[in-house]
PDB file of N, CA and C in Angstrom:
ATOM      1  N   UNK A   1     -66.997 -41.122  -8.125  1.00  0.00           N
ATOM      2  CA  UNK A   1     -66.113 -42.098  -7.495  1.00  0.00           C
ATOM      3  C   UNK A   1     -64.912 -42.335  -8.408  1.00  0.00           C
ATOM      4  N   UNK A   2     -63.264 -42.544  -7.887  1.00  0.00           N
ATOM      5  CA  UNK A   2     -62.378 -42.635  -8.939  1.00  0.00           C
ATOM      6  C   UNK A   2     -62.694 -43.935  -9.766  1.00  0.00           C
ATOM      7  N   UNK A   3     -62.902 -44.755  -8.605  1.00  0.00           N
ATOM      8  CA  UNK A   3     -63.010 -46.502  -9.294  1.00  0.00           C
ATOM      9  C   UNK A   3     -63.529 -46.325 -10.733  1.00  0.00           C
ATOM     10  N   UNK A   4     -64.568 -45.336 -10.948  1.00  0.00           N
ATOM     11  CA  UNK A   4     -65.842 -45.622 -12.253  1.00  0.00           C
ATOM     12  C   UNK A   4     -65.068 -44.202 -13.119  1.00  0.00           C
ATOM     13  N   UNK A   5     -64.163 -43.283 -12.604  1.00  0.00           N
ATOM     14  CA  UNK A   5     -63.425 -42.607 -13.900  1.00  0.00           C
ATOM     15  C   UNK A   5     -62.678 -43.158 -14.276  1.00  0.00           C
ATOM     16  N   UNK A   6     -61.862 -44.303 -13.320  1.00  0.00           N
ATOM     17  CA  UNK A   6     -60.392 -44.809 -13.617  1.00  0.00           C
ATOM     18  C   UNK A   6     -61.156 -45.588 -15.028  1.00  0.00           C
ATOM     19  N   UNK A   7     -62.058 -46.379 -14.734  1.00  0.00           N
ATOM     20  CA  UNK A   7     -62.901 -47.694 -15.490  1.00  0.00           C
ATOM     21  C   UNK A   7     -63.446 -46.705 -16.887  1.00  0.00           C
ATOM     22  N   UNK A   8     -63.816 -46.043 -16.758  1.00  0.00           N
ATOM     23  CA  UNK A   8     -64.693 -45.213 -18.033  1.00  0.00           C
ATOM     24  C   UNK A   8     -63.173 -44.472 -19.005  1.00  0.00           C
ATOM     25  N   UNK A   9     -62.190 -44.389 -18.380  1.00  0.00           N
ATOM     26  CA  UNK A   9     -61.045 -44.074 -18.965  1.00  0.00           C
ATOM     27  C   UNK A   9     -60.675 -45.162 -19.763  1.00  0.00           C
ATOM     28  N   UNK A  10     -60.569 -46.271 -18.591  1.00  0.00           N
ATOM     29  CA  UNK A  10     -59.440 -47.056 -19.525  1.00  0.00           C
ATOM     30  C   UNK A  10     -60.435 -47.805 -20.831  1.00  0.00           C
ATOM     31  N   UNK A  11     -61.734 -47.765 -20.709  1.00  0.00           N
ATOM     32  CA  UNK A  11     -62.704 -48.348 -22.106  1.00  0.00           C
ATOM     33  C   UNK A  11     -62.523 -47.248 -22.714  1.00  0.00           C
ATOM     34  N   UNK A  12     -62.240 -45.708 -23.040  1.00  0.00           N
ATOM     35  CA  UNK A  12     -62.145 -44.964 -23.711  1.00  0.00           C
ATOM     36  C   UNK A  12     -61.204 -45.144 -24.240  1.00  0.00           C
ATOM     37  N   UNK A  13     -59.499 -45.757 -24.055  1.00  0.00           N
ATOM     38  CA  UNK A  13     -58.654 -45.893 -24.119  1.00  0.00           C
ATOM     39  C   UNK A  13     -58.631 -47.379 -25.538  1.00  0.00           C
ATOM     40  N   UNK A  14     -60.140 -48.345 -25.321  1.00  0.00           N
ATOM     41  CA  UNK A  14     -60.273 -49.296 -26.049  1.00  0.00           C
ATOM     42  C   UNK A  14     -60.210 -50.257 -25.346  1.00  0.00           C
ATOM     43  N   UNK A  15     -59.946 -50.337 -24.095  1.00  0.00           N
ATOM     44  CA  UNK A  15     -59.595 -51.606 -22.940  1.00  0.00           C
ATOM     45  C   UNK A  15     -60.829 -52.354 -22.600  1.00  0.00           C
ATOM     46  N   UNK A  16     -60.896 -53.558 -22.655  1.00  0.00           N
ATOM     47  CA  UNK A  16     -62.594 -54.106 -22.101  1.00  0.00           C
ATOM     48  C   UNK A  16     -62.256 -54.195 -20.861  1.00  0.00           C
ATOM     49  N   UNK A  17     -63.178 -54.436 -19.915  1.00  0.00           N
ATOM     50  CA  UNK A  17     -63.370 -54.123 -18.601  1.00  0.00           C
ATOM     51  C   UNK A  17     -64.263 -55.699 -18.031  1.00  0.00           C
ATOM     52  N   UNK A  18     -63.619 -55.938 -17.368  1.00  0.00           N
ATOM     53  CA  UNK A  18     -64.488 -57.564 -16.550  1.00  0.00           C
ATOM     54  C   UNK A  18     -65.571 -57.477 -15.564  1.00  0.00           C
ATOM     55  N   UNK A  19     -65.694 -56.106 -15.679  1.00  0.00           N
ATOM     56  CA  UNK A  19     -66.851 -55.883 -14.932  1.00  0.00           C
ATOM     57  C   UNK A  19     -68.219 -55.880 -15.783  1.00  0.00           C
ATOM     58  N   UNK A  20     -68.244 -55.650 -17.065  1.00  0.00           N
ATOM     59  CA  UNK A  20     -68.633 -55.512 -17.877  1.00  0.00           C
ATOM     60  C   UNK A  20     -69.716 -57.067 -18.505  1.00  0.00           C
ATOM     61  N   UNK A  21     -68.442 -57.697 -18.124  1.00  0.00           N
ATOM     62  CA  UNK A  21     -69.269 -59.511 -18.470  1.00  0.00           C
ATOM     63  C   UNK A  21     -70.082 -59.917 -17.766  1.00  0.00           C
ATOM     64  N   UNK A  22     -70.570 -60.724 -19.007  1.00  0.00           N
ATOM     65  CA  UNK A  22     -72.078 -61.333 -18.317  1.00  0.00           C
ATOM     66  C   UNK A  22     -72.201 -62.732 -17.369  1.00  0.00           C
ATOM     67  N   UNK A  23     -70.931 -63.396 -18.185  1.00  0.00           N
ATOM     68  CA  UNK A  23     -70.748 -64.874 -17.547  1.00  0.00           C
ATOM     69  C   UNK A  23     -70.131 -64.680 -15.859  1.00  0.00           C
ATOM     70  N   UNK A  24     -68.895 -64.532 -16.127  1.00  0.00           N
ATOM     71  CA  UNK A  24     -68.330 -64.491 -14.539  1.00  0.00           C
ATOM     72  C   UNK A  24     -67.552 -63.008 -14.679  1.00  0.00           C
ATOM     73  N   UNK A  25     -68.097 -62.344 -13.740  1.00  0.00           N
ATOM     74  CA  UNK A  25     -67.813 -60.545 -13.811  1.00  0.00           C
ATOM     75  C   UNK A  25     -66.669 -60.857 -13.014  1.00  0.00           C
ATOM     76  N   UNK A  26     -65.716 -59.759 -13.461  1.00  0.00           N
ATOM     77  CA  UNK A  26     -64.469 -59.776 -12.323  1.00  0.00           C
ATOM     78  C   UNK A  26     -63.876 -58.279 -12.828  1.00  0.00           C
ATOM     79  N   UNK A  27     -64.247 -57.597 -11.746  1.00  0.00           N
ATOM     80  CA  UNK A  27     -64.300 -56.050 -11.528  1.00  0.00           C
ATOM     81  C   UNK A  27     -62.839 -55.499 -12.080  1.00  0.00           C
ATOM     82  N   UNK A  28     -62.023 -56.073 -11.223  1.00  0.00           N
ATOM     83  CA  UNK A  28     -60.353 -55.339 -11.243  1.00  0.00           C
ATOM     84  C   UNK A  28     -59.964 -56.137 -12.432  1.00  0.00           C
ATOM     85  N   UNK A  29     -60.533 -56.284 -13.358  1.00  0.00           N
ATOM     86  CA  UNK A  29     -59.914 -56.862 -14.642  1.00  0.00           C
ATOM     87  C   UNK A  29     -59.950 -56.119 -15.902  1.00  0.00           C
ATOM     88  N   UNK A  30     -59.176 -55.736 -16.412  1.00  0.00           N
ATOM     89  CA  UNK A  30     -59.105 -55.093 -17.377  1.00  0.00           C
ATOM     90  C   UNK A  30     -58.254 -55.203 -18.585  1.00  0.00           C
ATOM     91  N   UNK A  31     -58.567 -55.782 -19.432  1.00  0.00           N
ATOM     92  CA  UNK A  31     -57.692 -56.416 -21.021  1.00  0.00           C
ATOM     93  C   UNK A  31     -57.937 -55.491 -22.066  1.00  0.00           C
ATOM     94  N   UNK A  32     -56.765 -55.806 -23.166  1.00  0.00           N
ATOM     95  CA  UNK A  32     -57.026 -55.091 -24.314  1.00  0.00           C
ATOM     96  C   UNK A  32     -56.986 -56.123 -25.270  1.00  0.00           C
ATOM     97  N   UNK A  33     -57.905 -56.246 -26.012  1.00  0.00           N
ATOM     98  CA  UNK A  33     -58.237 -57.622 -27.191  1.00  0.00           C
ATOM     99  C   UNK A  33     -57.798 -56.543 -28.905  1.00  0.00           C
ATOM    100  N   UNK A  34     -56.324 -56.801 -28.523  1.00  0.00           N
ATOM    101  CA  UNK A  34     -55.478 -56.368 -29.986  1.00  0.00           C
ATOM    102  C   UNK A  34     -55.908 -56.830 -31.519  1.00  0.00           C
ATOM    103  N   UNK A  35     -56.013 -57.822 -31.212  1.00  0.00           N
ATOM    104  CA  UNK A  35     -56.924 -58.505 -32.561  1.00  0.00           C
ATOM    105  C   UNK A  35     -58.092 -58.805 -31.760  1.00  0.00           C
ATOM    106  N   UNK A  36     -58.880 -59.334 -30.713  1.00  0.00           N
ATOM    107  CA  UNK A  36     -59.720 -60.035 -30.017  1.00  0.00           C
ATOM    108  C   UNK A  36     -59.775 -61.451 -29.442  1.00  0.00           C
ATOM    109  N   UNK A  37     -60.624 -61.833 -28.285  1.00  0.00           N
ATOM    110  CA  UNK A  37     -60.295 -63.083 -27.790  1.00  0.00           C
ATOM    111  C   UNK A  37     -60.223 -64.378 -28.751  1.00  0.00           C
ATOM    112  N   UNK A  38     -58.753 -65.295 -28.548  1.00  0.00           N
ATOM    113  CA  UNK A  38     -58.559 -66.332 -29.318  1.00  0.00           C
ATOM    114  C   UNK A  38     -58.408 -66.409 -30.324  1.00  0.00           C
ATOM    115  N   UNK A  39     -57.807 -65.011 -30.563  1.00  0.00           N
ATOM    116  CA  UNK A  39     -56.922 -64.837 -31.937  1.00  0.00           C
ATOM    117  C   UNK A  39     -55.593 -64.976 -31.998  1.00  0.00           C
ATOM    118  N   UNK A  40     -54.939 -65.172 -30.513  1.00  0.00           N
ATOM    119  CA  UNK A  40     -53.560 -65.362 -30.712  1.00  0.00           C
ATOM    120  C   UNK A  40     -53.211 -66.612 -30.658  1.00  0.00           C
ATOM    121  N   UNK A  41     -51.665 -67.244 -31.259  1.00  0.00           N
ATOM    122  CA  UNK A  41     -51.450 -68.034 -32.199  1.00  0.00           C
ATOM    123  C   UNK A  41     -50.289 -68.909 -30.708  1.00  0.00           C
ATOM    124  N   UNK A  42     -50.187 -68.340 -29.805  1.00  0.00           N
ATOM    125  CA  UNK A  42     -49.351 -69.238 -28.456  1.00  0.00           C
ATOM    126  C   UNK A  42     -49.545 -70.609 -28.964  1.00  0.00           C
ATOM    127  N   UNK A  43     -48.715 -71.283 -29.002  1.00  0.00           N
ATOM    128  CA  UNK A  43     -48.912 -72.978 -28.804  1.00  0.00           C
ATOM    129  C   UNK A  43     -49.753 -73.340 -29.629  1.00  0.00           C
ATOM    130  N   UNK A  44     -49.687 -73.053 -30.691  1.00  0.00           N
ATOM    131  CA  UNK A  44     -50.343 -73.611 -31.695  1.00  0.00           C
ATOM    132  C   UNK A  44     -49.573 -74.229 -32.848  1.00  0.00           C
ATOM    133  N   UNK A  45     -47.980 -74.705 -32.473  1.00  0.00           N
ATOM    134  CA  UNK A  45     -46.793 -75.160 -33.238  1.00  0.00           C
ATOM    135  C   UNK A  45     -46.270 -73.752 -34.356  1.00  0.00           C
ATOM    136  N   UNK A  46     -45.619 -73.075 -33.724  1.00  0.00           N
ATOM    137  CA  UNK A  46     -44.996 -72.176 -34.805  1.00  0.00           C
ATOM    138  C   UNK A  46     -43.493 -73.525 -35.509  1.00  0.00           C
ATOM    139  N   UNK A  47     -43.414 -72.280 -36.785  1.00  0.00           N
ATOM    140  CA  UNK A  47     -42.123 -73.579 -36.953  1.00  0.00           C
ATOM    141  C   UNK A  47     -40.524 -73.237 -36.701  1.00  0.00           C
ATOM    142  N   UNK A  48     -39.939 -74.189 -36.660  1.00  0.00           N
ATOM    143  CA  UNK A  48     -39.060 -73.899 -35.459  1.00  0.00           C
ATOM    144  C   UNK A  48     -38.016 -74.279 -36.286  1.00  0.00           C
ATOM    145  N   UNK A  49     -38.016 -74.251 -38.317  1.00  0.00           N
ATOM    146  CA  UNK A  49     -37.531 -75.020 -39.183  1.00  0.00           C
ATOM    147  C   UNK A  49     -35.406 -73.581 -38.694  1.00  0.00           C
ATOM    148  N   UNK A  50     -36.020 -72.340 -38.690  1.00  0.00           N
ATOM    149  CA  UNK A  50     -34.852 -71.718 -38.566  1.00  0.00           C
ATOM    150  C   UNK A  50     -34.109 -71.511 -37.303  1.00  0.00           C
ATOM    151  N   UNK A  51     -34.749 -71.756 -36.773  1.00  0.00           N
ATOM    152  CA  UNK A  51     -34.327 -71.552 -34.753  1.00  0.00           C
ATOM    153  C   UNK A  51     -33.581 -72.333 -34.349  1.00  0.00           C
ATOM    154  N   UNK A  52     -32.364 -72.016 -33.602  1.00  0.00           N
ATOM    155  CA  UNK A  52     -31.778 -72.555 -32.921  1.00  0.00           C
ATOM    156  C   UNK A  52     -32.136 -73.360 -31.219  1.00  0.00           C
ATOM    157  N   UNK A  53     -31.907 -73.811 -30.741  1.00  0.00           N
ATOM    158  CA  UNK A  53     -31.856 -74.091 -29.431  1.00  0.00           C
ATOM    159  C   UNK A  53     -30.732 -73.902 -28.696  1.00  0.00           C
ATOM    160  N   UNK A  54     -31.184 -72.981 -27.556  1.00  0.00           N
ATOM    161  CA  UNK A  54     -29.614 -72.619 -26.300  1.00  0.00           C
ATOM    162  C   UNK A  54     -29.315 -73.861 -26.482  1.00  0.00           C
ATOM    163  N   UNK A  55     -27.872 -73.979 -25.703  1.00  0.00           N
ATOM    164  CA  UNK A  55     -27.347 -74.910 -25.209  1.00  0.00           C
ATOM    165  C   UNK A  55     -27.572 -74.825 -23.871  1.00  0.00           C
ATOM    166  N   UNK A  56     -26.682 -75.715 -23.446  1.00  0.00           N
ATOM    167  CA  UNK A  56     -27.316 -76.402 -22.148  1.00  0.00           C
ATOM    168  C   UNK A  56     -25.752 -75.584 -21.404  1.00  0.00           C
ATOM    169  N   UNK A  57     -26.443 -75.072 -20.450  1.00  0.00           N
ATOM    170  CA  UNK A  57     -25.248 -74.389 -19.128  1.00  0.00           C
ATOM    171  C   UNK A  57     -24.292 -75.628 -18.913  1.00  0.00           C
ATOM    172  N   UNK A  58     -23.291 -75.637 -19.309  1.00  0.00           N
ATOM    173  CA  UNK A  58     -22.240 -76.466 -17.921  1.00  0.00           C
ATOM    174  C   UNK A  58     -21.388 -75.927 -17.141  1.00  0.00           C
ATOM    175  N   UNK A  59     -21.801 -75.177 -16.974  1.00  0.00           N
ATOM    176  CA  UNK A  59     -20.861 -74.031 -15.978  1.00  0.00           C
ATOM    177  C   UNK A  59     -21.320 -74.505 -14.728  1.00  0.00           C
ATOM    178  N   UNK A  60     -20.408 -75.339 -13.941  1.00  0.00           N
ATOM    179  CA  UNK A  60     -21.174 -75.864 -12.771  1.00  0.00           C
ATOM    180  C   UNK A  60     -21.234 -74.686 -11.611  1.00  0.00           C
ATOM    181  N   UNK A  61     -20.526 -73.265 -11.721  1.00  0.00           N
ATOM    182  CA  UNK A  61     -20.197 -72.189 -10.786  1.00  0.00           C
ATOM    183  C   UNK A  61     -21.516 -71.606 -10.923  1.00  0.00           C
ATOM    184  N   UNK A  62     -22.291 -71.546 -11.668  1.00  0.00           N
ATOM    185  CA  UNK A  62     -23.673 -70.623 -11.735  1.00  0.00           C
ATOM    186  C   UNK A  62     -24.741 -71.334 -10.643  1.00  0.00           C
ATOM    187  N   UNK A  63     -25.615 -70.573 -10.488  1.00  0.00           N
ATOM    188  CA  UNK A  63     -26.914 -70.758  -9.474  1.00  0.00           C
ATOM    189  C   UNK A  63     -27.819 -69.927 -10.281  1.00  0.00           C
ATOM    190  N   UNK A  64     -29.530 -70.902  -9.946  1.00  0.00           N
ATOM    191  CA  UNK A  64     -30.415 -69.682 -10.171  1.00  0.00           C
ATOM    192  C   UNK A  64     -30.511 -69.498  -8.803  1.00  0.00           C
ATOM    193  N   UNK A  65     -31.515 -68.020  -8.938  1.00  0.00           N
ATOM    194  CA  UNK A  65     -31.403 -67.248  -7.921  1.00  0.00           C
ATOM    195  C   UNK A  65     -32.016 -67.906  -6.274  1.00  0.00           C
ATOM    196  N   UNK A  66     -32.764 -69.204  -6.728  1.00  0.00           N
ATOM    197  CA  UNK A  66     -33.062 -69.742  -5.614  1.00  0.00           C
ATOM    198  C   UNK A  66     -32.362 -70.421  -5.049  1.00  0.00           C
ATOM    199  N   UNK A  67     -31.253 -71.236  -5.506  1.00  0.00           N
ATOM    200  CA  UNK A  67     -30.470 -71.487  -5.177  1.00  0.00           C
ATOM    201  C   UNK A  67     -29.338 -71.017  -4.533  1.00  0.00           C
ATOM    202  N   UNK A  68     -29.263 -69.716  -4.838  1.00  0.00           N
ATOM    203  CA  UNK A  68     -28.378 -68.663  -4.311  1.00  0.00           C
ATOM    204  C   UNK A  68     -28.744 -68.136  -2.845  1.00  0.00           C
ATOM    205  N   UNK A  69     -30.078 -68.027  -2.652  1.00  0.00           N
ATOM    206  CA  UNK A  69     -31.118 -67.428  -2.215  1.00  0.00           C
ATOM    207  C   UNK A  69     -30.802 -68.401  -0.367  1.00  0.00           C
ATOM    208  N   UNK A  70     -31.212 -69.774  -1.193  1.00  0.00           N
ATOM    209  CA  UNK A  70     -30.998 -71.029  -0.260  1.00  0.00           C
ATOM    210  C   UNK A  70     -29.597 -71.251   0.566  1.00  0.00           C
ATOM    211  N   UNK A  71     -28.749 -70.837  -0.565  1.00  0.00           N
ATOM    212  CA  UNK A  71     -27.282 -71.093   0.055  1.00  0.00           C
ATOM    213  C   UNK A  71     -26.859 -70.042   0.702  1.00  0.00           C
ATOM    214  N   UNK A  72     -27.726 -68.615   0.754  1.00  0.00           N
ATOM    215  CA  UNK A  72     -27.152 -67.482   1.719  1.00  0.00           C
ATOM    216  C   UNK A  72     -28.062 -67.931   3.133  1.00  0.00           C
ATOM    217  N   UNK A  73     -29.246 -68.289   3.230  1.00  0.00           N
ATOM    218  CA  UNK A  73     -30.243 -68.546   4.184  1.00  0.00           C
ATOM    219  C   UNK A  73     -31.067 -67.299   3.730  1.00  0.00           C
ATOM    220  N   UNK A  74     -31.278 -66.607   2.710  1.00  0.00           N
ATOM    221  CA  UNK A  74     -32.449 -66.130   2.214  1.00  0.00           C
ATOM    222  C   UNK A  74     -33.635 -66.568   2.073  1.00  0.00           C
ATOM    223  N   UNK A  75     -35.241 -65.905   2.298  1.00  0.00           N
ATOM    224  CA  UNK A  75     -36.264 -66.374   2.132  1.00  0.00           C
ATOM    225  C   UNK A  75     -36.411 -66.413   0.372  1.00  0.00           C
ATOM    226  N   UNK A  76     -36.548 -67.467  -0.063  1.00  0.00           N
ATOM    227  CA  UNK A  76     -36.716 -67.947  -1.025  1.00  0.00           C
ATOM    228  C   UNK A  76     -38.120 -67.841  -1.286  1.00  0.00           C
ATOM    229  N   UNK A  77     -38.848 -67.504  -0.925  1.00  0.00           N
ATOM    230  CA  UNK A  77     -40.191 -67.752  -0.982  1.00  0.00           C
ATOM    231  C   UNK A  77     -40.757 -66.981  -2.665  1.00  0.00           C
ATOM    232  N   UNK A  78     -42.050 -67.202  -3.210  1.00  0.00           N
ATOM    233  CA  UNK A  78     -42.429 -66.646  -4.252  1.00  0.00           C
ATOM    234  C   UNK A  78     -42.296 -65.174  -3.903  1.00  0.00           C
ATOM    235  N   UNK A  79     -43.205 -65.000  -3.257  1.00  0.00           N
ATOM    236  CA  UNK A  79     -43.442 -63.516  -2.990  1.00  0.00           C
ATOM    237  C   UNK A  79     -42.248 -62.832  -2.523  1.00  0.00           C
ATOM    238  N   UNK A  80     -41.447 -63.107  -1.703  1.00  0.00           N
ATOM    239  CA  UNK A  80     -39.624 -62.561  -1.974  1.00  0.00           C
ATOM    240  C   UNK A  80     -39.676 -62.562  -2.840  1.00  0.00           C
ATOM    241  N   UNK A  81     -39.325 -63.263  -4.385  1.00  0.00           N
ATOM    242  CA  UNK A  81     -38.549 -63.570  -5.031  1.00  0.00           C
ATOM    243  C   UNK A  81     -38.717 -62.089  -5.946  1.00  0.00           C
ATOM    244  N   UNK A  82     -40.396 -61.858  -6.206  1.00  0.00           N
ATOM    245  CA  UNK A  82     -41.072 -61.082  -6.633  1.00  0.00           C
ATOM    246  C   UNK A  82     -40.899 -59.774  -6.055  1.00  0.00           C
ATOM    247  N   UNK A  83     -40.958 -59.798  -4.836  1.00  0.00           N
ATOM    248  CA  UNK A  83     -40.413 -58.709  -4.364  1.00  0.00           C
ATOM    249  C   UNK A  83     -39.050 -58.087  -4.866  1.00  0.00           C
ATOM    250  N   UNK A  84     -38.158 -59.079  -5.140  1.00  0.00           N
ATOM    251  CA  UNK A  84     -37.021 -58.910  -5.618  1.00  0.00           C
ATOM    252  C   UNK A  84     -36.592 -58.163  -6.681  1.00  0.00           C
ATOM    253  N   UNK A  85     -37.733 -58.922  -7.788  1.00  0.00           N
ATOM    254  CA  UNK A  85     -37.747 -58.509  -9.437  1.00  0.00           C
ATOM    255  C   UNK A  85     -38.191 -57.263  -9.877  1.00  0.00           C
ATOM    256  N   UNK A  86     -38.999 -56.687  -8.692  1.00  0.00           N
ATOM    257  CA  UNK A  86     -39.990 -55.450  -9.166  1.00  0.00           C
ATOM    258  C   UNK A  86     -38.481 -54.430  -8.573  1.00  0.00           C
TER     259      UNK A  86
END
């Protein structure tokens, strides 16, 4: 079956597989644990002693794209939007 070469590939590859778990299995899931789970450092206060912050737009002529979207009578919707980006 491809499903179980695609799956036996991508763990050869080093990828864990959610089919694999014991707690809550979830088949079409497939991660790669670079260091391993809850080793990465997201939101955990990096310091921010050299970083700047953007400024703030005042360009009142700009739109984001939903707005743009809205003012042509475009479907704005998520899945448009997404459709859009890909």
């Amino acid at each position: 079956d491809k499903g179980k070469k695609f799956v036996a590939k991508a763990k050869s590859l080093g990828l864990e597989w959610g089919g694999d778990w014991s707690g809550f299995v979830d088949n079409p899931h497939l991660q790669f644990n670079y260091k391993g789970y809850g080793t990465d450092t997201f939101g955990k206060g990096a310091s921010t002693s050299n970083s700047s912050k953007p400024s703030a737009n005042t360009n009142t002529n700009s739109l984001g794209l939903v707005d743009y979207m809205n003012m042509n009578k475009l479907d704005s919707s998520f899945a448009n939007r997404k459709k859009l980006a890909t």
